[in-house]
PDB file of N, CA and C in Angstrom:
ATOM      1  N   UNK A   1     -21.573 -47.980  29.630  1.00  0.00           N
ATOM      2  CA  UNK A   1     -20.639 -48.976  30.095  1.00  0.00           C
ATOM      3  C   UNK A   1     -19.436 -48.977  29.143  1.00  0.00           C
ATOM      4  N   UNK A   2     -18.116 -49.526  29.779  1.00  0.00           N
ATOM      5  CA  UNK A   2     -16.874 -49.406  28.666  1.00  0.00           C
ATOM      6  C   UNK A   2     -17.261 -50.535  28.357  1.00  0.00           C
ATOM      7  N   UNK A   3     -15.946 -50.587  27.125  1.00  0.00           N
ATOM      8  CA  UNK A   3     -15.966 -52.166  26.476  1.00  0.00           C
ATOM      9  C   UNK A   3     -15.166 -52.724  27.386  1.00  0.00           C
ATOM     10  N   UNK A   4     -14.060 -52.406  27.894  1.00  0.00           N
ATOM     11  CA  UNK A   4     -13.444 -53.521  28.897  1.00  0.00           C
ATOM     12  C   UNK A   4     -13.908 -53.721  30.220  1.00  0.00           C
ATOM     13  N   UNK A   5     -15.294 -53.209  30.693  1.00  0.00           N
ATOM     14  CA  UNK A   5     -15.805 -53.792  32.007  1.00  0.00           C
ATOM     15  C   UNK A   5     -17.105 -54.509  31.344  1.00  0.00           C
ATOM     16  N   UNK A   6     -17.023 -55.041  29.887  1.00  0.00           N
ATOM     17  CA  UNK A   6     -18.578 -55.805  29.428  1.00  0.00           C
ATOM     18  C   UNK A   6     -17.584 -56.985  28.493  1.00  0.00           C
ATOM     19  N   UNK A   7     -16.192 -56.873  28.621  1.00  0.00           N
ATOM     20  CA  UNK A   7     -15.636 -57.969  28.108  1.00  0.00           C
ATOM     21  C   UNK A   7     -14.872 -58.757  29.650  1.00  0.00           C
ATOM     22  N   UNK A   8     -14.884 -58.120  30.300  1.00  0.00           N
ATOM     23  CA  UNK A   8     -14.927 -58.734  31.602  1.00  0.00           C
ATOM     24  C   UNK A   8     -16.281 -59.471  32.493  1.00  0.00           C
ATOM     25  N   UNK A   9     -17.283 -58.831  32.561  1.00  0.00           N
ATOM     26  CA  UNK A   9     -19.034 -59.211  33.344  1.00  0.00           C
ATOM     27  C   UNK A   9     -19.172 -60.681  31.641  1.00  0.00           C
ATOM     28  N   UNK A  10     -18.511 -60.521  30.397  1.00  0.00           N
ATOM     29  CA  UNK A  10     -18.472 -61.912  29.453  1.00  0.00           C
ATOM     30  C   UNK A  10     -18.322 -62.711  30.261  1.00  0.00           C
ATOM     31  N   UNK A  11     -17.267 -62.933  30.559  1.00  0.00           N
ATOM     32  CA  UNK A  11     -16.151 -63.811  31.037  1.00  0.00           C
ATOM     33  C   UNK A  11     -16.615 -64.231  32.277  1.00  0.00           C
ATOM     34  N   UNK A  12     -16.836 -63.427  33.388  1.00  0.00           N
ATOM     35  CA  UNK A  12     -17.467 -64.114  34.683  1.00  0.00           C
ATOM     36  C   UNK A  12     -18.849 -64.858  34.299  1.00  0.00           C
ATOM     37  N   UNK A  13     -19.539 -64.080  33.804  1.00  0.00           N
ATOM     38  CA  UNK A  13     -20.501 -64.369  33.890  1.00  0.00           C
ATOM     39  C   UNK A  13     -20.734 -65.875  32.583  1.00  0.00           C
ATOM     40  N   UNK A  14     -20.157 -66.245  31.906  1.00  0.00           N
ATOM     41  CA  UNK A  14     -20.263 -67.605  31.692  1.00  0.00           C
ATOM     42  C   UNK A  14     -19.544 -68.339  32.918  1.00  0.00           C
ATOM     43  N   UNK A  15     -18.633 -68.006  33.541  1.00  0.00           N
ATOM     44  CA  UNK A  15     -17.982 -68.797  34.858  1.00  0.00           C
ATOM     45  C   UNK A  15     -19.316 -69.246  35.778  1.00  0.00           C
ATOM     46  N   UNK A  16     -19.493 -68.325  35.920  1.00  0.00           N
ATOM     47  CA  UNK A  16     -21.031 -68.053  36.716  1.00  0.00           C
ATOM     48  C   UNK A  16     -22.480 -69.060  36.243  1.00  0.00           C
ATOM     49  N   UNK A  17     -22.438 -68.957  34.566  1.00  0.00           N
ATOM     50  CA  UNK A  17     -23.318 -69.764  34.024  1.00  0.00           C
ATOM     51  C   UNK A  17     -23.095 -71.024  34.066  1.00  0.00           C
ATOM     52  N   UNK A  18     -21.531 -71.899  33.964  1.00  0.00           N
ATOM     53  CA  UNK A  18     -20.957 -72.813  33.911  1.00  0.00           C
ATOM     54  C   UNK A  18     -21.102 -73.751  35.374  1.00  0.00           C
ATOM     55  N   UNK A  19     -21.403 -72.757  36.321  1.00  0.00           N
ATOM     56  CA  UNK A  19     -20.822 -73.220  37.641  1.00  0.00           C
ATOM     57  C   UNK A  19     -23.270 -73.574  38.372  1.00  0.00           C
ATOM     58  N   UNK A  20     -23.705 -73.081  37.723  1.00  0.00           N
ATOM     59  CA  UNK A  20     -25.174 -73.456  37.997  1.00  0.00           C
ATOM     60  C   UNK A  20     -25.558 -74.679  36.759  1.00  0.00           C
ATOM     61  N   UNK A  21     -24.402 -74.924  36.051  1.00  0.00           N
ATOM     62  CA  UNK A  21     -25.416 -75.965  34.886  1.00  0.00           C
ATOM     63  C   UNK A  21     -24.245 -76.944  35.586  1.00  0.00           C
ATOM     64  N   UNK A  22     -23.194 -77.316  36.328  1.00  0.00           N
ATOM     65  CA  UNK A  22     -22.357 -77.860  36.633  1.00  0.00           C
ATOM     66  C   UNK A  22     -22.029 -78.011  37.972  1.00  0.00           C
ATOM     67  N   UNK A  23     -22.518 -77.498  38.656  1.00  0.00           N
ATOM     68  CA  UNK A  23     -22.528 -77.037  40.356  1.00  0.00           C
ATOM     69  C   UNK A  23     -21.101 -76.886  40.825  1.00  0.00           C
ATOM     70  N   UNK A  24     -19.641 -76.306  40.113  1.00  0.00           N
ATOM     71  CA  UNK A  24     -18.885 -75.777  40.672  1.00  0.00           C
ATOM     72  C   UNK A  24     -18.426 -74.658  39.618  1.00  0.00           C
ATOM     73  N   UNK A  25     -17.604 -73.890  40.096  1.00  0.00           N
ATOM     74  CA  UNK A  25     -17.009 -72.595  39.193  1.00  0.00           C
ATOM     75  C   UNK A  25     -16.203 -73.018  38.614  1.00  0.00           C
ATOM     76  N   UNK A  26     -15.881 -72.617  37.257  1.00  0.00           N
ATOM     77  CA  UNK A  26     -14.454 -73.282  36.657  1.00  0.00           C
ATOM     78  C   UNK A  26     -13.639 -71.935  36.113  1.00  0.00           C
ATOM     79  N   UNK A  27     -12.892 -71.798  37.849  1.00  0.00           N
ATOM     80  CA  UNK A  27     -12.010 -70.856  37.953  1.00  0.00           C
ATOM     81  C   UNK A  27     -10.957 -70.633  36.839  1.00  0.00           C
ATOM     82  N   UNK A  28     -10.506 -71.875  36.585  1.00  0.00           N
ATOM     83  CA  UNK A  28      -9.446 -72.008  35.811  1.00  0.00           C
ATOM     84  C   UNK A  28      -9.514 -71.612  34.405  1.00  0.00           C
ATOM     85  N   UNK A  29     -10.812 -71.754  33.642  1.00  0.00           N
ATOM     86  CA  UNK A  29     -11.137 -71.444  32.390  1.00  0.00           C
ATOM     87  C   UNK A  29     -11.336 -69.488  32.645  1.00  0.00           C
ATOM     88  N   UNK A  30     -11.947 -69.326  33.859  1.00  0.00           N
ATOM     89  CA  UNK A  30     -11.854 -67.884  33.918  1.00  0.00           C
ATOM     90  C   UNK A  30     -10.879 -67.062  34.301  1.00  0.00           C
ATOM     91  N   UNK A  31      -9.981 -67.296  35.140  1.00  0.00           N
ATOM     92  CA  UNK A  31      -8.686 -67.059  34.734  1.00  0.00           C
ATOM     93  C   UNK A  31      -7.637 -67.020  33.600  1.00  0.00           C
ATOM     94  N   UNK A  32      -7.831 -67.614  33.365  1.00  0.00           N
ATOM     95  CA  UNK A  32      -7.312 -68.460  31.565  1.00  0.00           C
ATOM     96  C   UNK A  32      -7.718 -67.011  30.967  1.00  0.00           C
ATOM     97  N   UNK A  33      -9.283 -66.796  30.757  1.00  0.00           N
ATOM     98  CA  UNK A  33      -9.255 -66.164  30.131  1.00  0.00           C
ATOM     99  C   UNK A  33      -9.095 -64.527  30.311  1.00  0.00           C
ATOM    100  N   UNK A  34      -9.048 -64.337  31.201  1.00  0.00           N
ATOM    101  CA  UNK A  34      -8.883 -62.892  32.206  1.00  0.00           C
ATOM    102  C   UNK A  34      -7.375 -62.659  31.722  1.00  0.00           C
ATOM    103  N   UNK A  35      -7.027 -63.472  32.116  1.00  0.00           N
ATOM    104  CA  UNK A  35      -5.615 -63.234  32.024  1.00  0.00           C
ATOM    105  C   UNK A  35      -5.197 -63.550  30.205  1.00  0.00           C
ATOM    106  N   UNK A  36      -5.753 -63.726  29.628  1.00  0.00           N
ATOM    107  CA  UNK A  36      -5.622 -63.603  27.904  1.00  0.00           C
ATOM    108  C   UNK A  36      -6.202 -62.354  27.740  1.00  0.00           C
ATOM    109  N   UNK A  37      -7.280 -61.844  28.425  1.00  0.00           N
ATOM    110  CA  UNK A  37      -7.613 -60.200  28.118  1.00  0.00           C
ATOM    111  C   UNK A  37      -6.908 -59.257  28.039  1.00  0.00           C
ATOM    112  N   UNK A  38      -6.238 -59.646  29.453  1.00  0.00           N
ATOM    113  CA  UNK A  38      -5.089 -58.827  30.027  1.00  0.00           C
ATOM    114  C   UNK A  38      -3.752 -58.690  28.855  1.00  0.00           C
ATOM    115  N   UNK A  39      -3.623 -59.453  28.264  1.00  0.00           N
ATOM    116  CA  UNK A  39      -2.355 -59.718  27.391  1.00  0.00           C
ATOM    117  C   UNK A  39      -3.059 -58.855  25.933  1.00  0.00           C
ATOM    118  N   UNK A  40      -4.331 -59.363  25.528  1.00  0.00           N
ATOM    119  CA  UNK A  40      -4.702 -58.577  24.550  1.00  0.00           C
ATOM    120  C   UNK A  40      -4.702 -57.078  24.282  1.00  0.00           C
ATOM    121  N   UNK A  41      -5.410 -56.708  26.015  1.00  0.00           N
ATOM    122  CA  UNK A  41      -5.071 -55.306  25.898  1.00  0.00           C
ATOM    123  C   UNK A  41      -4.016 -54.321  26.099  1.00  0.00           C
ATOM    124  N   UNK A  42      -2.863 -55.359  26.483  1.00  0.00           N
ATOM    125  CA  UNK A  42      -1.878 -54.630  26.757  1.00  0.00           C
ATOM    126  C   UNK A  42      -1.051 -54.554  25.112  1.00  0.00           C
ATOM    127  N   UNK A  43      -1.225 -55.404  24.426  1.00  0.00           N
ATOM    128  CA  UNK A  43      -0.666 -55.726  22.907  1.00  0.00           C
ATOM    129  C   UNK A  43      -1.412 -54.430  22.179  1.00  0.00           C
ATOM    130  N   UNK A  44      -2.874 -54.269  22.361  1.00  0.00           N
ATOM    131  CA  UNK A  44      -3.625 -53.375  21.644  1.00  0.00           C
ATOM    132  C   UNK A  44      -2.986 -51.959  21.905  1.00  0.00           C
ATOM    133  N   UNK A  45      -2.950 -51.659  23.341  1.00  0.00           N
ATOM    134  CA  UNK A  45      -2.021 -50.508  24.052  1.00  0.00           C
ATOM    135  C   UNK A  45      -1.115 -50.337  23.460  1.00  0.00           C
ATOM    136  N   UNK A  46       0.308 -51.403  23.190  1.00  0.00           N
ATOM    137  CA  UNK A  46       1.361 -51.323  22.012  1.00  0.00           C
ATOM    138  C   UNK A  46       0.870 -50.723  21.206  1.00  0.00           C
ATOM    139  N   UNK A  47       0.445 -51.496  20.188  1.00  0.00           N
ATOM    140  CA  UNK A  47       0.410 -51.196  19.097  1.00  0.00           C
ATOM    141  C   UNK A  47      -0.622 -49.796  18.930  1.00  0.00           C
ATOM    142  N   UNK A  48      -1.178 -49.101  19.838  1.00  0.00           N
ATOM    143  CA  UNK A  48      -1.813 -47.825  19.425  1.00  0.00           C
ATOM    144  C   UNK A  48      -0.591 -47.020  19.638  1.00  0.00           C
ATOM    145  N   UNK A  49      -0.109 -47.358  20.441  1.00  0.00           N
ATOM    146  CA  UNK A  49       1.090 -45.957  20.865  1.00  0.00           C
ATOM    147  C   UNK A  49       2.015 -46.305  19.589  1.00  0.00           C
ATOM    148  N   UNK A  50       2.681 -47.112  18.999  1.00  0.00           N
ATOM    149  CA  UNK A  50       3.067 -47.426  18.036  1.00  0.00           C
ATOM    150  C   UNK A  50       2.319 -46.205  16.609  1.00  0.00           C
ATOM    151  N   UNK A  51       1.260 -46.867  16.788  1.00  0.00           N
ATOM    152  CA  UNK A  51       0.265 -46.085  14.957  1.00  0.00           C
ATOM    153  C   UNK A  51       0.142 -44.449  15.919  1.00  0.00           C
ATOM    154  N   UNK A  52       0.242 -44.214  16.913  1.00  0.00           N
ATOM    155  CA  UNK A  52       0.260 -42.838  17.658  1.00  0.00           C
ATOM    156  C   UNK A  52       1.622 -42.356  16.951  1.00  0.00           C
ATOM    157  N   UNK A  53       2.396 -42.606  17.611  1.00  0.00           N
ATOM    158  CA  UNK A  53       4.040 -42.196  17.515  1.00  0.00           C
ATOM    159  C   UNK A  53       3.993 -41.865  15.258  1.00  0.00           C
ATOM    160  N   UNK A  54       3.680 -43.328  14.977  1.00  0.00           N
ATOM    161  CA  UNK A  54       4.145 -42.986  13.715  1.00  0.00           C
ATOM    162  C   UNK A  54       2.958 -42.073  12.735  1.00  0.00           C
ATOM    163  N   UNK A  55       1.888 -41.861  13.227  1.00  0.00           N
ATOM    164  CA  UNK A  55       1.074 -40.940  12.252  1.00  0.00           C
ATOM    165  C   UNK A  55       1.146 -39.351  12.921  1.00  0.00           C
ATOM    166  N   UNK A  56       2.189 -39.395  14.318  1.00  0.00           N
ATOM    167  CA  UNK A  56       2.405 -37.936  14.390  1.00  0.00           C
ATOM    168  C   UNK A  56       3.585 -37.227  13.328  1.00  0.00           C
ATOM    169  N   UNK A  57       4.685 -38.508  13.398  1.00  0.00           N
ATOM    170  CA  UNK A  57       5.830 -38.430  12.513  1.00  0.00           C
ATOM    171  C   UNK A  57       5.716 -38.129  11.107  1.00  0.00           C
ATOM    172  N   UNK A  58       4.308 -38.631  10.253  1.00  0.00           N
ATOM    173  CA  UNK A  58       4.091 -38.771   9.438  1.00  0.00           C
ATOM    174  C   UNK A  58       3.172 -37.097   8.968  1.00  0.00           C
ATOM    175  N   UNK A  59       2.704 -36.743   9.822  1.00  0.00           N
ATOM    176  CA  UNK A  59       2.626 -35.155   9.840  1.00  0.00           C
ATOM    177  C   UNK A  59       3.514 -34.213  10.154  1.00  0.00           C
ATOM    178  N   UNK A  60       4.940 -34.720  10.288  1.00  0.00           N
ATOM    179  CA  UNK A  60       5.860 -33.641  10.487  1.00  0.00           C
ATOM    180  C   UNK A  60       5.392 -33.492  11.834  1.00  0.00           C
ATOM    181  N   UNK A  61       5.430 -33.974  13.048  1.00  0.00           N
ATOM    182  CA  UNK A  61       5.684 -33.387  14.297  1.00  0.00           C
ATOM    183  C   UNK A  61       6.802 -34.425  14.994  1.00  0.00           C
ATOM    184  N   UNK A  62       6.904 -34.003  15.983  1.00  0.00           N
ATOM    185  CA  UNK A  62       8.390 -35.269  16.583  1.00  0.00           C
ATOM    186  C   UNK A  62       7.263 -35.801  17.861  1.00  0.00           C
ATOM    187  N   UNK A  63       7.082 -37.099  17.835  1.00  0.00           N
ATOM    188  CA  UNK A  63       6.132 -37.832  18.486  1.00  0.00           C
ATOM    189  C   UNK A  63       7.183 -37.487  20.053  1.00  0.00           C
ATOM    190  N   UNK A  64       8.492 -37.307  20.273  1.00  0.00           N
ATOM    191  CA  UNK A  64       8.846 -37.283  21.318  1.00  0.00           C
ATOM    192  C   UNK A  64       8.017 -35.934  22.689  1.00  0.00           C
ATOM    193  N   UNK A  65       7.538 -34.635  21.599  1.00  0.00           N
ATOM    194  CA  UNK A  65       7.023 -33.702  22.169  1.00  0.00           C
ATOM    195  C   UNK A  65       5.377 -34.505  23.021  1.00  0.00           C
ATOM    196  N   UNK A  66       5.045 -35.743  22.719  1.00  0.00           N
ATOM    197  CA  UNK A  66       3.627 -35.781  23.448  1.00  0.00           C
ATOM    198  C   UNK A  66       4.018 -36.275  24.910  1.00  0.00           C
ATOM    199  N   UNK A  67       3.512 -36.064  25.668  1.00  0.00           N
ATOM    200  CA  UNK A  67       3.563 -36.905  27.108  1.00  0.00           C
ATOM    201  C   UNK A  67       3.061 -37.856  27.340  1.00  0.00           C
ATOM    202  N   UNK A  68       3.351 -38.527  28.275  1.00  0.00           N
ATOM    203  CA  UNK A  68       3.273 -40.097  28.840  1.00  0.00           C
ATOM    204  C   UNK A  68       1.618 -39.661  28.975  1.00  0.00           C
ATOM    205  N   UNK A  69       1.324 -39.389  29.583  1.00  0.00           N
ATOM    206  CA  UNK A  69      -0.085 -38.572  30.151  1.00  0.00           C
ATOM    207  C   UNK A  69      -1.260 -38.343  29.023  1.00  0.00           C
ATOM    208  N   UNK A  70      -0.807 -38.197  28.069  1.00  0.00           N
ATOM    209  CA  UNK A  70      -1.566 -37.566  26.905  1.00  0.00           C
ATOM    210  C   UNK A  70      -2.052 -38.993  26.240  1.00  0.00           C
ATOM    211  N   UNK A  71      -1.286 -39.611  26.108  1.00  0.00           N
ATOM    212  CA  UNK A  71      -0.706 -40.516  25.201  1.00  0.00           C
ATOM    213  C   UNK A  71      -1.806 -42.146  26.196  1.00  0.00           C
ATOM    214  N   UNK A  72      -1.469 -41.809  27.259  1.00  0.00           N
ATOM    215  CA  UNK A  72      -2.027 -42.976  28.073  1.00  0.00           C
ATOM    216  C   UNK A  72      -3.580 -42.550  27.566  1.00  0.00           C
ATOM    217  N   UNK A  73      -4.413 -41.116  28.222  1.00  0.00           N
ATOM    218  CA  UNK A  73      -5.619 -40.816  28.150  1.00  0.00           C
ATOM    219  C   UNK A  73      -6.062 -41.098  26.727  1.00  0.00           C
ATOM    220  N   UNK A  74      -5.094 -40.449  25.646  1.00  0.00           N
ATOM    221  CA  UNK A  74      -6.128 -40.739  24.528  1.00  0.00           C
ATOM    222  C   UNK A  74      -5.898 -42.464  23.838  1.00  0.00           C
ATOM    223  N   UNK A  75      -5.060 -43.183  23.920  1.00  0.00           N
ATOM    224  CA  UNK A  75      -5.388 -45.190  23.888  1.00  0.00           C
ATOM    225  C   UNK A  75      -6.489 -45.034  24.840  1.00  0.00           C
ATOM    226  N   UNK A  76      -6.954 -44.456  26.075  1.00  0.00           N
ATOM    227  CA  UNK A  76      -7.553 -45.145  27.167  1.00  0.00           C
ATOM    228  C   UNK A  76      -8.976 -44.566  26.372  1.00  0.00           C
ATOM    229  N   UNK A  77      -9.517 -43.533  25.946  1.00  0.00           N
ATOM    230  CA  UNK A  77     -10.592 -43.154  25.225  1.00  0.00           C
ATOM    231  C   UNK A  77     -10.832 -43.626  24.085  1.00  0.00           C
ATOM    232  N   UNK A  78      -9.593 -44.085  23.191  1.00  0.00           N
ATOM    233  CA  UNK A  78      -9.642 -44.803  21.801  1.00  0.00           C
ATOM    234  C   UNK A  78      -9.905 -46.389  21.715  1.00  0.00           C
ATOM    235  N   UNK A  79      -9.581 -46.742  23.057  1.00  0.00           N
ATOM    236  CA  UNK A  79      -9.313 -48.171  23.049  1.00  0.00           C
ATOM    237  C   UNK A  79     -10.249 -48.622  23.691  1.00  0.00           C
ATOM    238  N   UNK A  80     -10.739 -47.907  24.945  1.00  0.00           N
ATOM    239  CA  UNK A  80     -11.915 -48.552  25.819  1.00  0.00           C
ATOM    240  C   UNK A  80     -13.088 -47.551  25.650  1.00  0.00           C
ATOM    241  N   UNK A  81     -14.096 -47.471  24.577  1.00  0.00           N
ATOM    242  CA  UNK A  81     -15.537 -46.539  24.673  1.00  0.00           C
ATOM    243  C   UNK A  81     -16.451 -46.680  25.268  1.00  0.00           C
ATOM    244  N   UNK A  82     -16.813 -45.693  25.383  1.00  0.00           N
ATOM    245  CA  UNK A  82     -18.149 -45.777  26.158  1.00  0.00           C
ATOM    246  C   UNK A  82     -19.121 -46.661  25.025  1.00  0.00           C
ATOM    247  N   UNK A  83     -20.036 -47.434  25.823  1.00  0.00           N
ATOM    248  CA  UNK A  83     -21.033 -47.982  25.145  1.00  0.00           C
ATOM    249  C   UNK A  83     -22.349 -47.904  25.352  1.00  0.00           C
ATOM    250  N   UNK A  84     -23.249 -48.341  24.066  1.00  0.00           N
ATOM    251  CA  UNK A  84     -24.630 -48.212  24.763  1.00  0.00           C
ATOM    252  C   UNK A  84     -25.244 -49.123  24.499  1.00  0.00           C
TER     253      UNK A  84
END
């Protein structure tokens, strides 16, 4: 499983827990927080392409030579792992 589909099944699934000890869903707290995930991982995304760009620079290569493509796949393998 990745980490961002078991920091997501978190999040519902207290919605889920909340909504049987309470007998309704409290959409709003799960949204809330879905949407704070969403912001986290897009900040984390920054800032890898950021420490990407500058530790290629920092070996003497010109970070401009990597592609959009390259660059997306390896944050997307660095950032979201497989888990066990």
């Amino acid at each position: 499983m990745r980490y961002d589909r078991e920091r997501i099944i978190k999040i519902i699934d207290k919605m889920l827990d909340d909504a049987r000890r309470r007998g309704i869903y409290q959409t709003d707290e799960c949204i809330n927080e879905l949407e704070k995930l969403v912001g986290d991982v897009r900040a984390e995304a920054i800032s890898h392409t950021w420490t990407e760009a500058c530790s290629a620079y920092n070996r003497g290569l010109d970070p401009r030579n990597v592609t959009i493509p390259q660059l997306v796949l390896k944050a997307s393998e660095d950032l979201n792992p497989k888990r066990e």
